[in-house]
Each structure stands twice: as structure tokens, then as C-alpha cells.
Protein backbone atom coordinates (compact mmCIF):
# COMPACT_ATOMS: atom_id res chain seq x y z
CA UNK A 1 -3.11 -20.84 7.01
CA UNK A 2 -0.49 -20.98 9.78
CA UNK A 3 2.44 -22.67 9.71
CA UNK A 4 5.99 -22.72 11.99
CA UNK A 5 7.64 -19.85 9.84
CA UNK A 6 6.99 -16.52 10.88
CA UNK A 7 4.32 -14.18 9.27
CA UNK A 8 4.67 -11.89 6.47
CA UNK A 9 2.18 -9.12 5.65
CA UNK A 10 2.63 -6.78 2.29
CA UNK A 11 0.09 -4.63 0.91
CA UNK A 12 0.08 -3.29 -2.50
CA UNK A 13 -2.43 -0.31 -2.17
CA UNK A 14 -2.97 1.50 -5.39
CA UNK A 15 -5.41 4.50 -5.64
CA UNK A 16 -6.39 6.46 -8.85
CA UNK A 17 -9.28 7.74 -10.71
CA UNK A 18 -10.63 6.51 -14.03
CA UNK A 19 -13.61 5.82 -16.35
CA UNK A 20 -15.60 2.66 -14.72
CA UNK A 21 -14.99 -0.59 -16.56
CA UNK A 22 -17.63 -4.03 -15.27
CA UNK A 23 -15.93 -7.24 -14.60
CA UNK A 24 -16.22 -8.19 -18.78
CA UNK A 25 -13.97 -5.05 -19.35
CA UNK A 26 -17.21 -3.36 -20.66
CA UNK A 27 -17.73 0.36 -19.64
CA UNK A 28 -20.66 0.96 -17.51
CA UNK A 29 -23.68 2.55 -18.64
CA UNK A 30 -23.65 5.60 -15.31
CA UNK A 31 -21.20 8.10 -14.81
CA UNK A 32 -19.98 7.08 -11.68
CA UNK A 33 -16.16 7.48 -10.96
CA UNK A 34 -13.91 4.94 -8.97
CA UNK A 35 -11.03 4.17 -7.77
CA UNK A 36 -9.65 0.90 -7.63
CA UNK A 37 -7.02 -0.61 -5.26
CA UNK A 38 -5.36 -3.52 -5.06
CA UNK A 39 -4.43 -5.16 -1.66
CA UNK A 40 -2.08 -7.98 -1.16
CA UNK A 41 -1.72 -9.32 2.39
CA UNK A 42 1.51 -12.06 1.79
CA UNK A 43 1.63 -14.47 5.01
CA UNK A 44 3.81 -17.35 6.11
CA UNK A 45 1.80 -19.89 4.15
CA UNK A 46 0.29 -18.32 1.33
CA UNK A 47 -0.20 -14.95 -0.43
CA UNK A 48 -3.45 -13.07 -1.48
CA UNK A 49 -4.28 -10.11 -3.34
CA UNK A 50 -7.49 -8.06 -3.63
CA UNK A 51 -8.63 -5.95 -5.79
CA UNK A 52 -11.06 -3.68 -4.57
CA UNK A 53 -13.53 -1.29 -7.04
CA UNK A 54 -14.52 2.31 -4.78
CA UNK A 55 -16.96 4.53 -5.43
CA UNK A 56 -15.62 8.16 -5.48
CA UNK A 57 -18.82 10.03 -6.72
CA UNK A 58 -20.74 10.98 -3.22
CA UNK A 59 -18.05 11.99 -1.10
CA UNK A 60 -20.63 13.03 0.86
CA UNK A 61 -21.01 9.55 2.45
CA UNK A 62 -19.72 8.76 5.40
CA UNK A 63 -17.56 5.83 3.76
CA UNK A 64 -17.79 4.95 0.26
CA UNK A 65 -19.16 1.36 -1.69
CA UNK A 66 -16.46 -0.47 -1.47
CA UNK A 67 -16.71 -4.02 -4.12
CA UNK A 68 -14.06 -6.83 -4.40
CA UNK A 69 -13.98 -7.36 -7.91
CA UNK A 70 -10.35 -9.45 -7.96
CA UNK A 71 -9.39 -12.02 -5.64
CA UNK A 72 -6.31 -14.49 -6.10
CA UNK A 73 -4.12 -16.46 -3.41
CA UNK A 74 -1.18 -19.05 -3.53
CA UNK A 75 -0.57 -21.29 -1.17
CA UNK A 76 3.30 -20.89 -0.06
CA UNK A 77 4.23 -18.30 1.86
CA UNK A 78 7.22 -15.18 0.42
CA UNK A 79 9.00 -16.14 4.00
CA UNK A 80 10.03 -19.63 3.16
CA UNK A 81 11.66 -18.00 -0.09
CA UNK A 82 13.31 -14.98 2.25
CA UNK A 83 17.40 -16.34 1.11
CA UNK A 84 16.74 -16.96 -2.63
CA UNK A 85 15.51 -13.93 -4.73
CA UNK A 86 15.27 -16.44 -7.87
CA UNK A 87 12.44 -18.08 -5.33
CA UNK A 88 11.19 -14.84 -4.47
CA UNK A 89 10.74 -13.71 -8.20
CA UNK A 90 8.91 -17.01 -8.94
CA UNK A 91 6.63 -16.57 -6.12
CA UNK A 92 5.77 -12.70 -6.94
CA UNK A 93 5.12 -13.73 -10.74
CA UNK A 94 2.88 -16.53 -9.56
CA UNK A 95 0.47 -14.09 -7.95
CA UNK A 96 0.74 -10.89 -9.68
CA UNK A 97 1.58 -12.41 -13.65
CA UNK A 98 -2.34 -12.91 -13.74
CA UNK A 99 -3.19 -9.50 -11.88
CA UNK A 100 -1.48 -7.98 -14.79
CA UNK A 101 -3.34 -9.95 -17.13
CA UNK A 102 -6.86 -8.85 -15.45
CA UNK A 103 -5.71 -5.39 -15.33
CA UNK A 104 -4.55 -5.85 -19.33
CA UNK A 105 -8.05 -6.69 -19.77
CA UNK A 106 -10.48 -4.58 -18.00
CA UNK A 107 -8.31 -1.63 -18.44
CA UNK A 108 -7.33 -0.76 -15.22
CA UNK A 109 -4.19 1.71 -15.65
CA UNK A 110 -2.34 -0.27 -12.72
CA UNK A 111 1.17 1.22 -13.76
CA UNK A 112 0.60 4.75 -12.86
CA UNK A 113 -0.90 3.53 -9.59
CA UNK A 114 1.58 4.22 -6.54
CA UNK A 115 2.73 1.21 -4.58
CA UNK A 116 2.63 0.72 -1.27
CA UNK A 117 4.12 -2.52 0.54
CA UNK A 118 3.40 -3.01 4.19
CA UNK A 119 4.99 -5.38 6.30
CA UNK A 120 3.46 -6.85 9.52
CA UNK A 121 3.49 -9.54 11.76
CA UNK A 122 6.84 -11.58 12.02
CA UNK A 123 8.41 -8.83 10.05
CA UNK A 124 8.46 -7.13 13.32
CA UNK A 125 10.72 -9.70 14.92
CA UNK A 126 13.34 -9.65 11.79
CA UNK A 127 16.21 -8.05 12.07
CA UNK A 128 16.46 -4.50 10.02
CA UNK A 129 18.89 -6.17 7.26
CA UNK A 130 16.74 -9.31 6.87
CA UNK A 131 13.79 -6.70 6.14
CA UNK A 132 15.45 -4.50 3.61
CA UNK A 133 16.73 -7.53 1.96
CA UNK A 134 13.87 -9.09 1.61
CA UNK A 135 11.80 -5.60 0.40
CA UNK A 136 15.01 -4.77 -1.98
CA UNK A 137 14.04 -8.44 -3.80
CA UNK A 138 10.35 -7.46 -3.81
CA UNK A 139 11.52 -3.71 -5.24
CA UNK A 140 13.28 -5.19 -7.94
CA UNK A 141 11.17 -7.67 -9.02
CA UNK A 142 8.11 -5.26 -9.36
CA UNK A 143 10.24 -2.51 -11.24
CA UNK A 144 12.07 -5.42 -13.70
CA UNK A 145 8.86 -7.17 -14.32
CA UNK A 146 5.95 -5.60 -13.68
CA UNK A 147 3.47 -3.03 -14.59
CA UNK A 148 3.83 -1.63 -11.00
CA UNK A 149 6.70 0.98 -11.46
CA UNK A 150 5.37 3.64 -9.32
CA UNK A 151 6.12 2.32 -5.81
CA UNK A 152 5.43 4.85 -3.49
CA UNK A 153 7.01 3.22 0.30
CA UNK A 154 8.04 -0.14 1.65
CA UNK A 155 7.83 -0.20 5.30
CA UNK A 156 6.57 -2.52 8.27
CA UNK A 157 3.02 -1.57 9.42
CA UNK A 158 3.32 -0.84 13.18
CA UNK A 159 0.86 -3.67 15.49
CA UNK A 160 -0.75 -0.69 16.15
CA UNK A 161 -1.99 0.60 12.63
CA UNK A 162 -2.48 -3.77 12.20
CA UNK A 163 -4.93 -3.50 15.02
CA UNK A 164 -6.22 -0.44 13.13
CA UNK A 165 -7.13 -1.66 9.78
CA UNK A 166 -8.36 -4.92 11.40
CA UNK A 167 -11.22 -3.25 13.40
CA UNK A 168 -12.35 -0.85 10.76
CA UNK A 169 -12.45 -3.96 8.28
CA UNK A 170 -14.40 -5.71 10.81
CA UNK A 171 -17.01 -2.96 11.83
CA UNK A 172 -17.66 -1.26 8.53
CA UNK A 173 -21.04 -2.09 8.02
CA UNK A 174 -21.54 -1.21 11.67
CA UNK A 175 -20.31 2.36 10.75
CA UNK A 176 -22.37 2.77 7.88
CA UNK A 177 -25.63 1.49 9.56
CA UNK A 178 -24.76 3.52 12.66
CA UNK A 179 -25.11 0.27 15.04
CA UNK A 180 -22.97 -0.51 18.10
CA UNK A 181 -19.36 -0.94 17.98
CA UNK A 182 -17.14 -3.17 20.02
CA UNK A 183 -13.99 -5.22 20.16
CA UNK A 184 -11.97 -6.46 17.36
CA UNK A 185 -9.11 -9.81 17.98
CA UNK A 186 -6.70 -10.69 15.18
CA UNK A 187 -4.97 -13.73 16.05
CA UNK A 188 -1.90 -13.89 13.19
CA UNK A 189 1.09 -16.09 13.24
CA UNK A 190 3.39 -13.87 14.74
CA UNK A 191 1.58 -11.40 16.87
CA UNK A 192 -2.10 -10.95 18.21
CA UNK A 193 -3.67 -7.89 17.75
CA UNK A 194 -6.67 -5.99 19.58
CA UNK A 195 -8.69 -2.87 19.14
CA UNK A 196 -11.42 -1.92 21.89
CA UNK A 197 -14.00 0.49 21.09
CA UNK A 198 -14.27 3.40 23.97
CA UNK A 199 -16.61 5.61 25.89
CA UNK A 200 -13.93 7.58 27.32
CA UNK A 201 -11.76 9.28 24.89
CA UNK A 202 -8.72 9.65 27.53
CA UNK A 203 -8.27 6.05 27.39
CA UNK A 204 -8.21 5.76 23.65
CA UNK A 205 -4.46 5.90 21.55
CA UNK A 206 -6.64 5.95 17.97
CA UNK A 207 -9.58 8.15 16.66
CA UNK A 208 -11.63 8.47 13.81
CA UNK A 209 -13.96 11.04 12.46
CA UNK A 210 -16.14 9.68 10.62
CA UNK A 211 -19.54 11.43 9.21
CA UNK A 212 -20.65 13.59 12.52
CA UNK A 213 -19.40 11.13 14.61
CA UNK A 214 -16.22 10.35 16.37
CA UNK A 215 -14.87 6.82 17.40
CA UNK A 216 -12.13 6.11 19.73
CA UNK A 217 -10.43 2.99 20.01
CA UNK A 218 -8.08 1.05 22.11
CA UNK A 219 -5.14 -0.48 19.52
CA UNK A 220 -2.39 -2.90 19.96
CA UNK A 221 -0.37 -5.80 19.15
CA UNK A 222 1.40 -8.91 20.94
CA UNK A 223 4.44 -9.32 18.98
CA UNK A 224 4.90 -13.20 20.41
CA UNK A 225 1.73 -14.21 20.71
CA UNK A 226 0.70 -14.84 17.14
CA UNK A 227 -0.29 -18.64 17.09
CA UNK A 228 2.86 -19.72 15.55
CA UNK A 229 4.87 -17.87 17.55
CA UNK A 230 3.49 -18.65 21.02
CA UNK A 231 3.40 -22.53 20.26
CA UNK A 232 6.69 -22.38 18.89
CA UNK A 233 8.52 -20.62 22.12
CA UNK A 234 6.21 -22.81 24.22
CA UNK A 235 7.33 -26.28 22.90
CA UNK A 236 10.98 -24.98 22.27
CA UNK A 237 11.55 -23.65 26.48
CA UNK A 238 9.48 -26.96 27.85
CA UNK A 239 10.33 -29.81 26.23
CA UNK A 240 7.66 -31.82 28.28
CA UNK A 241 5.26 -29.83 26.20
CA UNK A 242 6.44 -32.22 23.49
CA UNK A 243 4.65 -35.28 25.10
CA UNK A 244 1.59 -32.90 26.23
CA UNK A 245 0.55 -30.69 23.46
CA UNK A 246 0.52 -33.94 20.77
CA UNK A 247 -1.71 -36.05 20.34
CA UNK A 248 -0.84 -39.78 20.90
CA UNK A 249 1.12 -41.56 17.94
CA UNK A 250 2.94 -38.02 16.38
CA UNK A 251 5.80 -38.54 18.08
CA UNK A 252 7.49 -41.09 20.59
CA UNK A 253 6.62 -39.38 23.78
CA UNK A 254 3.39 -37.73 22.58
CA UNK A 255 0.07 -38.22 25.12
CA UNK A 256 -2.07 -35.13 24.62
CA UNK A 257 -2.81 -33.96 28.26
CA UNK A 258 -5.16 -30.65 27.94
CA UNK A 259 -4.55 -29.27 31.72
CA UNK A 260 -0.79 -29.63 32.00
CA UNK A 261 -0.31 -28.37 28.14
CA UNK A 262 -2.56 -25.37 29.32
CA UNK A 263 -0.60 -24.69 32.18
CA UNK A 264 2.33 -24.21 29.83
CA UNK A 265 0.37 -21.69 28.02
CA UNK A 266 -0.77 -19.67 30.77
CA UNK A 267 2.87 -19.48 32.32
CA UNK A 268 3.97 -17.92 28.98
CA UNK A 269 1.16 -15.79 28.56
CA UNK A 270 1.26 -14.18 32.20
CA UNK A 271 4.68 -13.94 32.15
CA UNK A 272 5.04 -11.76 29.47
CA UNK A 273 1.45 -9.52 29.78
CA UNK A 274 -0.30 -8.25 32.81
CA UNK A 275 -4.23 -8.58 31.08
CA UNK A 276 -5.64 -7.25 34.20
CA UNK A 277 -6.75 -3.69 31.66
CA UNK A 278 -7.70 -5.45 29.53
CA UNK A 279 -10.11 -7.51 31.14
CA UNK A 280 -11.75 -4.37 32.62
CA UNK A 281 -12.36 -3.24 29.20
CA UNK A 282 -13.69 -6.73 27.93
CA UNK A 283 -15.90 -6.52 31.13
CA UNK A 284 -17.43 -3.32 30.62
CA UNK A 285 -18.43 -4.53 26.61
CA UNK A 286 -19.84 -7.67 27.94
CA UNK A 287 -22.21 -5.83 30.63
CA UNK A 288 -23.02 -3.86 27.37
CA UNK A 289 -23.89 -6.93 25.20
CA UNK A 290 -21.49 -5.59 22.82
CA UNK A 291 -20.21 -7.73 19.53
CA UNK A 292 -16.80 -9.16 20.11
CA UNK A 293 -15.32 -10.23 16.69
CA UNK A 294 -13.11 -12.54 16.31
CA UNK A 295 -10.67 -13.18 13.10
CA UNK A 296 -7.97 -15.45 11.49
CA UNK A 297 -6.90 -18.47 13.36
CA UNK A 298 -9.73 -17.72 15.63
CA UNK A 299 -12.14 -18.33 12.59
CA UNK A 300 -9.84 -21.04 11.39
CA UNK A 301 -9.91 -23.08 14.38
CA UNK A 302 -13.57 -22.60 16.02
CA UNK A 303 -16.13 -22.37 13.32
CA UNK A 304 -14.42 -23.16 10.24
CA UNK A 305 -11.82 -26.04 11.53
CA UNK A 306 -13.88 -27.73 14.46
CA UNK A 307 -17.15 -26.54 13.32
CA UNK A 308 -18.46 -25.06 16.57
CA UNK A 309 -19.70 -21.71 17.35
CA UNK A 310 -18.62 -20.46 21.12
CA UNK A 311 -14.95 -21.25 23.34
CA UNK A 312 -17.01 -23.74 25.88
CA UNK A 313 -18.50 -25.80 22.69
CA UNK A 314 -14.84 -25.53 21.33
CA UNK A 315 -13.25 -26.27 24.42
CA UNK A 316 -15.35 -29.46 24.98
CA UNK A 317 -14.77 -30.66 21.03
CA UNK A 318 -10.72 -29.75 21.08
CA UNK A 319 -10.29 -32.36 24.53
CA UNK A 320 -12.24 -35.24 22.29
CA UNK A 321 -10.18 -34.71 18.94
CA UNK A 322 -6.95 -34.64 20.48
CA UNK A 323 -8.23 -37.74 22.97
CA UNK A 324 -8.20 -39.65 19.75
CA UNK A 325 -4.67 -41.30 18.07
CA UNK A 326 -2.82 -39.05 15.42
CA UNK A 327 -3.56 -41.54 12.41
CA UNK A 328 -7.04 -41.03 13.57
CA UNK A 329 -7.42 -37.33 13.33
CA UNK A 330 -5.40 -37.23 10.04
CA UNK A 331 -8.27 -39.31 8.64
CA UNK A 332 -11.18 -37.51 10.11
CA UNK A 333 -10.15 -34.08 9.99
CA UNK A 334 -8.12 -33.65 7.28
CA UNK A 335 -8.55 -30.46 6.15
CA UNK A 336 -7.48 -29.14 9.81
CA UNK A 337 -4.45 -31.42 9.37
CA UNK A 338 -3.38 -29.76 6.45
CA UNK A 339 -3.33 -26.75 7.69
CA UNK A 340 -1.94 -27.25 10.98
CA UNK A 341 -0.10 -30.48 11.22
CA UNK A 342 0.16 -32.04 14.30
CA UNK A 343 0.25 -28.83 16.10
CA UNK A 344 -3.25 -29.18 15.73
CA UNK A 345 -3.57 -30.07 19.49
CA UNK A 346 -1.58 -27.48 20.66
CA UNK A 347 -2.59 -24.43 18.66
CA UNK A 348 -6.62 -25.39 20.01
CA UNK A 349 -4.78 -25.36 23.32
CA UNK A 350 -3.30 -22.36 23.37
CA UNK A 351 -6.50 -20.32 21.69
CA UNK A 352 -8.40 -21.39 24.78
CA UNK A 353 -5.70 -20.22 27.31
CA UNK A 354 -6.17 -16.77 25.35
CA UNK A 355 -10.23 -16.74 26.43
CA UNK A 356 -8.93 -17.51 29.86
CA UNK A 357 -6.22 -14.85 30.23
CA UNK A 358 -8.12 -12.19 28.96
CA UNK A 359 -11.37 -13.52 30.77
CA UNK A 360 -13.42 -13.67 27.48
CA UNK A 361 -16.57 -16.01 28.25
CA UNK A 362 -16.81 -19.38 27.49
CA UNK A 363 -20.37 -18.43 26.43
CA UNK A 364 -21.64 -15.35 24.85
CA UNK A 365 -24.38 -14.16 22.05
CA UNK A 366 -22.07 -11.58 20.28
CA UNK A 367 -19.54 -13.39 19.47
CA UNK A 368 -18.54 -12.98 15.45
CA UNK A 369 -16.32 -14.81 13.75
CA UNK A 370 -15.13 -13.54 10.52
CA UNK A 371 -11.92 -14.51 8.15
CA UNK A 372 -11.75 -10.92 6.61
CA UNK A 373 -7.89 -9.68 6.57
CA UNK A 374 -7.07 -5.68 6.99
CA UNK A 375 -7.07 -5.27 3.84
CA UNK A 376 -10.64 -3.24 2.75
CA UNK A 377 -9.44 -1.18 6.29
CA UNK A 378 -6.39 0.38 4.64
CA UNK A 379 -9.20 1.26 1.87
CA UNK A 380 -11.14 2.87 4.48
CA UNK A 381 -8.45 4.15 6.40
CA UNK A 382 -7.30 6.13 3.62
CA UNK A 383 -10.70 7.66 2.82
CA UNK A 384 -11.17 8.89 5.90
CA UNK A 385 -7.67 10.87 5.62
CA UNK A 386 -8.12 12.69 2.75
């Protein structure tokens, strides 16, 4: 999912209500009301887009029934395309040509929907002209060829409101089943966010009201420390990182050496961010047995990629993959490879140094791993503002 460009995030958020059509385009037989809104989150290496069917008859409910009833992705990414609009066009029909077809057929009146595109991630490091030429190309595709004509904002979604969406996408069913909260990690390409759930309000930047209860949260984002980013600067200001961080046989120099490639890591890491608050607030949920959860490349590379479930099982599994020559490991873990390349080494690397910096343990019970995006929190998000 990660790749060396930088990351691009858009959402298309559309919100209206309308007679309730089933998956067949049949009505349904109750006289429920929805809305339905369609999320597309448009990364580095691929784009996806949700649709999401909401329940809008008990708005007595503390959040509604949210269902995914669309889902679509390509695999190329809108930021390789960023200096041709002809590209960009082709890449926007490729994902939204048969959203318009699904909405054609189970009646969905997507063209009076407002349109909302939000930009995250390694939009934040491009410059302001980069970004409106890229959203100007997006603009003019949707009003010249799509159903989508009325687009409400384009804008870049703050780390903060990232961090935001993440953890209410991540502890939804937690809120509706009134059991404990916690912390919420996002590790993107171009920026790592965080959202810590508090006891003390002063400390909190973000609250919710939600039902009779309120929630108050700890938000941010790393613009930098997305995996891409990180193991980009890394390798680019120490070029011995180029003999380290590989494994043996990707390039000349290449002998993967976990400690010193680590120490890289670390350097960059505490350079940049004092974690000392942080860890204070990861203490006091760990004395609290409280569930840490854990998303994108975090999910990628741990449980889904090397197929272990805690850092210290990870950590252990990461040193004998990358022991082994590069032809190896592009035989036995090939989907990894795909994904990653021969940074494979080096991203593992630098997920660890996170656990260390931030003094998350090597071991713990409430760990959850999850591969959900933001997008069902700008859903809920919204709800809870109106």
C-alpha cells in the first residue's frame, strides 16, 4: 500500500435523504430513511471509495447503523499522475465511471449530493500551487464528466481532524457498546497520526458529545514520519543506511544490519520529537489495560505482511527475513515484496524504532490491529455535528 511517493488522501463525502433502495436496486419493504455517503480515501499507491448506507430514522441513538454497501479500489496512486491532467482524468474515470454506474442502478441521486474532497497526508508537505493544481484537475474532471456537480469544498484535512476520524473509525463499536476507550496509531505514508483517549479534560485539544457522555481526546499528526517519508529522509541523509537497511543481494553494498539501521531511525526520530508526553500518556493506558489500536502499515506489516500478532514476535521474525538473501525473500514473501520492494527491511525497521520511542511494549494483550481508513469517522463525525 506504500510506496516512495508521497501520500494523497481525498474524500468524496456526500449526504442526502431518500427512499431506501437494497443492493439489487429493489426498494425495501420498511420505512426506514437513509442517507448514503460515499468516501474515497486516494493514497500514493492506490485509490478507494466507499459507499456507505446510514440509517437516519432513530436519531435518538447515540450514533446511527452505519453499512458499507459499495467498495472499489485501484491500484496506482492520483500522486504519480500529479503533472498530467490527461493521467489524472484516466485515473478518476477508472474509479468513479463504475460508481456512477452503481448509483445509475440502485438509484442513488448522487448528483445532487454535495462534494467534499479532503486532502491529507503528503498533501501537507506540497507546496500551495502544487495543491490547487492538482484539486483544479480533480474539479474539472468531476464537473466535465461526472454526475458529481455539486462540490461543496476542496481542502487539506488538518493531521489533527486525520487523527480525528481515525480514532472514531476505530472505536465505534466501543461507543455504541459503552466499553473502554483508548489509543488510536495511524501509520500513513507521509505522516503518523495519534489520538489518546483522556481522563482529564485540560489535557485534551478534541471533544465529543456523544449520547450523555463526553469523550476527550488527545489528537495529532507527524508530518515526516509517515513510513515513506521517514525511510525516505533516513536513507537519503545517511547513505550508509544504504548497505544497512537492505537486505543482502538488492544492491551492491547491501548487508541488512538491524542495530546500526535502528540507530539511524532513532537519531531521526529523537531529533525531530521529544516523546517523553507521550509516553506518560501510553503509560497511564497500559496500567489501565486499555486497547491500543493499531492501523495501516502497522496492520500491513505485523499481522497481515509477517503474520505475527505483537512488536517482540515481529521484532524476532523481521531480523530472520531480512537475515535471508533478497532473491530469497522475493520468493517467499511475495506478496510483502510487492508491496514494499526492497524497502521491506527497512520499513519493519523503522516500525519497531516507533514501539521503542514511544515506549509501546514489546508485549501486550490489547493490542488491535485493524486496516480500517477514516473514512466511516467523517460519517460519524458529521452526525455528531448536526
Amino acid at each position: 500500500m506504500f510506496s516512495t511517493q508521497f501520500k494523497y488522501f481525498f474524500v468524496l463525502f456526500f449526504s442526502l435523504s431518500s427512499t431506501p433502495y437494497a443492493q439489487n436496486s429493489q426498494p425495501a419493504n420498511n420505512t426506514a430513511t437513509f442517507d448514503y455517503q460515499i468516501v474515497v480515501d486516494a493514497g500514493s499507491t492506490g485509490t478507494r471509495l466507499h459507499i456507505f448506507k446510514i440509517e437516519t430514522s432513530n436519531t435518538k441513538k447515540n450514533l446511527p447503523n452505519i453499512e458499507e454497501i459499495y467498495f472499489s479500489q485501484i491500484s496506482t496512486g492520483i500522486a504519480s499522475h500529479i503533472n498530467s491532467q490527461r493521467e489524472i482524468n484516466e485515473h478518476l474515470s477508472a474509479i468513479f465511471n463504475p460508481t456512477q454506474r452503481y448509483c445509475f442502478q440502485t438509484k442513488i441521486p448522487c448528483s445532487s449530493a454535495p462534494v467534499h474532497f479532503l486532502a491529507t497526508g503528503g498533501a501537507r508537505i506540497l507546496k500551495p500551487s502544487q495543491q490547487k493544481t492538482l484539486f483544479n484537475y480533480v474539479q474539472t474532471w468531476l464537473e466535465d464528466y461526472s454526475m458529481f456537480q455539486n462540490i461543496a469544498e476542496i481542502r487539506v484535512l488538518t493531521g489533527k481532524e486525520e487523527a480525528e476520524l481515525g480514532w472514531l473509525t476505530s472505536f465505534e463499536n466501543e461507543i455504541k457498546h459503552n466499553q473502554p476507550f483508548g489509543a488510536y496509531f495511524e501509520l500513513g505514508g507521509a505522516s503518523l497520526q495519534y489520538a489518546y483517549f483522556l481522563d482529564d479534560p485540560k489535557q485534551a485539544n478534541t471533544h465529543f458529545h456523544i449520547g450523555n457522555k463526553d469523550i476527550y481526546l488527545k489528537t495529532g499528526s507527524w508530518l515526516g514520519f509517515g513510513l515513506n517519508e521517514a525511510t525516505n529522509r533516513v536513507i537519503d541523509y545517511w547513505h550508509v543506511s544504504h548497505a544497512v537497511c537492505f537486505p543482502k543481494g538488492s544492491n551492491k553494498t547491501s548487508s541488512f544490519n538491524y542495530s546500526r539501521c535502528f540507530s539511524l531511525f532513532q537519531n531521526y526520530l529523537n531529533v525531530n520529537e521529544n516523546f517523553t508526553s507521550h509516553k506518560v500518556l501510553i503509560e497511564k493506558l497500559v496500567e489501565k489495560n486499555a486497547p491500543i489500536k493499531l492501523g495501516a502499515a502497522f496492520d500491513y506489516l505485523i499481522p497481515s505482511g509477517f503474520k505475527v500478532n505483537e512488536p517482540g514476535k515481529f521484532h524476532d521474525k523481521l531480523k530472520s527475513v531480512c537475515a535471508m538473501p533478497w532473491r530469497q525473500i522475493r520468493s517467499d514473501y511475495i506478496d510483502l515484496v510487492s508491496i514494499h520492494q526492497a524497502d521491506i527491511c527497512a520499513h519493519g525497521t523503522y516500525v519497531l524504532t516507533l514501539f521503542s520511542v514511544l515506549d509501546l511494549p514489546k508485549s501486550y494483550s490489547n493490542y488491535i490491529f485493524n486496516n480500517l481508513s477514516w473514512s466511516r469517522g467523517v460519517i460519524i463525525k458529521s452526525w455528531l455535528q448536526k
